[in-house]
Protein backbone atom coordinates (compact mmCIF):
# COMPACT_ATOMS: atom_id res chain seq x y z
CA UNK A 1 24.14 61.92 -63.62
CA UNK A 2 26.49 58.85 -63.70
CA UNK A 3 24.44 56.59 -65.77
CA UNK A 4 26.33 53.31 -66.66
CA UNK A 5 25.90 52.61 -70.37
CA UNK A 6 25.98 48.81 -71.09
CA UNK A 7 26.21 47.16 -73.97
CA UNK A 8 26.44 43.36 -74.77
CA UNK A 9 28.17 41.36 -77.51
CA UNK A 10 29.43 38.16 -78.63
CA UNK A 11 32.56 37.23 -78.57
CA UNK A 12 33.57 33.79 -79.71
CA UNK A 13 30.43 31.80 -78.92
CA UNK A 14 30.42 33.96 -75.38
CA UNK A 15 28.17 36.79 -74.43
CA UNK A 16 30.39 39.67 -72.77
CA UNK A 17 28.95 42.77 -71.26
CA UNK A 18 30.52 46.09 -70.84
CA UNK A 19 29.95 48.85 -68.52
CA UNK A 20 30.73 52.01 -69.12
CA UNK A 21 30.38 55.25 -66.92
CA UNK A 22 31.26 59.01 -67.39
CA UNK A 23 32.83 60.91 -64.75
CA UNK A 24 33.00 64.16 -66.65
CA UNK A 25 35.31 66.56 -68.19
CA UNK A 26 38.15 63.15 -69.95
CA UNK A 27 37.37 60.68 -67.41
CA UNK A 28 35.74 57.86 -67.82
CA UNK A 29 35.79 53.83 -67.23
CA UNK A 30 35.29 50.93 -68.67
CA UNK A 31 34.71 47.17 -67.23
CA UNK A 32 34.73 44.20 -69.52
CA UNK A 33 35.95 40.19 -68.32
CA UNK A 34 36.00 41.74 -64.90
CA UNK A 35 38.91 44.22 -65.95
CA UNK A 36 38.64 47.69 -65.29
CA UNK A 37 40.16 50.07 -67.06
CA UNK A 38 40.13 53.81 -66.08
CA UNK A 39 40.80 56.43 -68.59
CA UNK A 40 42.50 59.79 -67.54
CA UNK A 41 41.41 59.94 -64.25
CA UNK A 42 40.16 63.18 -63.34
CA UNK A 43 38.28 63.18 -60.38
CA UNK A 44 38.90 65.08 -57.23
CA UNK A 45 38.98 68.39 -59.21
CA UNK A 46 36.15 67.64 -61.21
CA UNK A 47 33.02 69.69 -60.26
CA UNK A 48 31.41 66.95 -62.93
CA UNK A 49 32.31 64.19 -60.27
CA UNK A 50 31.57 66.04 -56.86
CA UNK A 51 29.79 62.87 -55.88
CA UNK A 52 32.44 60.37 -57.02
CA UNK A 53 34.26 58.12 -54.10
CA UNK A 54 38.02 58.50 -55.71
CA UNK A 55 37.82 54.86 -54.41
CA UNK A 56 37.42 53.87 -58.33
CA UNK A 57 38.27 49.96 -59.27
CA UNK A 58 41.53 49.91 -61.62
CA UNK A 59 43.64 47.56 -63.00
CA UNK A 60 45.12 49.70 -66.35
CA UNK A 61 45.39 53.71 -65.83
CA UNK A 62 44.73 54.98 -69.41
CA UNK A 63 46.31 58.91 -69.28
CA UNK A 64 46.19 60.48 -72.75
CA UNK A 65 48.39 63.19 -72.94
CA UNK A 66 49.94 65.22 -69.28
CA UNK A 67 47.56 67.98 -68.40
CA UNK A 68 46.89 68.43 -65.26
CA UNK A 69 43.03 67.50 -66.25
CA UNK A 70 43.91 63.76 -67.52
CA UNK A 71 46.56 62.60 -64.78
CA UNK A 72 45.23 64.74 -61.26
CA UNK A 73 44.24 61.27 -60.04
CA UNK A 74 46.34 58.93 -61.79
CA UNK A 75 49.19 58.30 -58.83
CA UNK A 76 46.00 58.18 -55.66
CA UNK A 77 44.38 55.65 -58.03
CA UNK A 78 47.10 54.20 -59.26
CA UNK A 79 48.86 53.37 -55.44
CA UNK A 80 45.45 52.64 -53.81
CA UNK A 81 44.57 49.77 -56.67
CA UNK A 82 48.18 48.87 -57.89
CA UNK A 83 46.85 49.40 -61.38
CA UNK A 84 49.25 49.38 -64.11
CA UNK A 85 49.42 52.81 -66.11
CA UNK A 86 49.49 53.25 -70.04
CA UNK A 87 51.23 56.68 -70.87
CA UNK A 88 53.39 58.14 -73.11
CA UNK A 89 56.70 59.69 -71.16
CA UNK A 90 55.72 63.18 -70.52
CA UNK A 91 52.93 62.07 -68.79
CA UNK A 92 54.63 58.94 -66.96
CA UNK A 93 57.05 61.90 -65.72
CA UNK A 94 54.39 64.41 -64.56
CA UNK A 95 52.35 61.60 -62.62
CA UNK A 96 55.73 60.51 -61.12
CA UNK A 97 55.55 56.69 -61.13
CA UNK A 98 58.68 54.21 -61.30
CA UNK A 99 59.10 52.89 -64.69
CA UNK A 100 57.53 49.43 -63.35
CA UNK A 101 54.20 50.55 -62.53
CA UNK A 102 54.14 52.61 -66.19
């Protein structure tokens, strides 16, 4: 159900591979260079991701736009991994993080 897709490519003279896995509904993450990125985390909700540990690796919170459907998880994630979140304001607002970790 959670099949990682992986792809590799070149970047300047250096092989890079990504992983990327679906969690369902908007959610969805992405590791490339060890970095993982986490894109409007939707999980605990999510009868797509019943089986998903909300112990997800993050180190950038991508949230879209502020429905409840995109930013659920965003503060658990965000305050369990000390990942940095990438918002606009409404959503910064809703998910109620200080200014420094947005």
């Amino acid at each position: 159900m959670f099949t990682p897709v992986t792809d590799v490519t070149q970047i300047k003279g250096k092989w890079n591979r990504m992983k990327i896995v679906y969690y369902g509904h908007s959610s969805f993450a992405v590791e490339i260079n060890g970095k993982h990125l986490l894109f409007d985390p939707f999980i605990t909700q999510n009868p797509l991701a019943k089986a998903v540990d909300i112990k997800i690796k993050a180190d950038y919170i991508l949230v879209s736009h502020a429905h409840y459907d995109h930013i659920l998880d965003t503060a658990a994630i965000a305050d369990q991994t000390g990942a940095t979140v990438i918002s606009n304001y409404d959503a910064r607002f809703r998910v109620k993080l200080p200014f420094g970790r947005c």
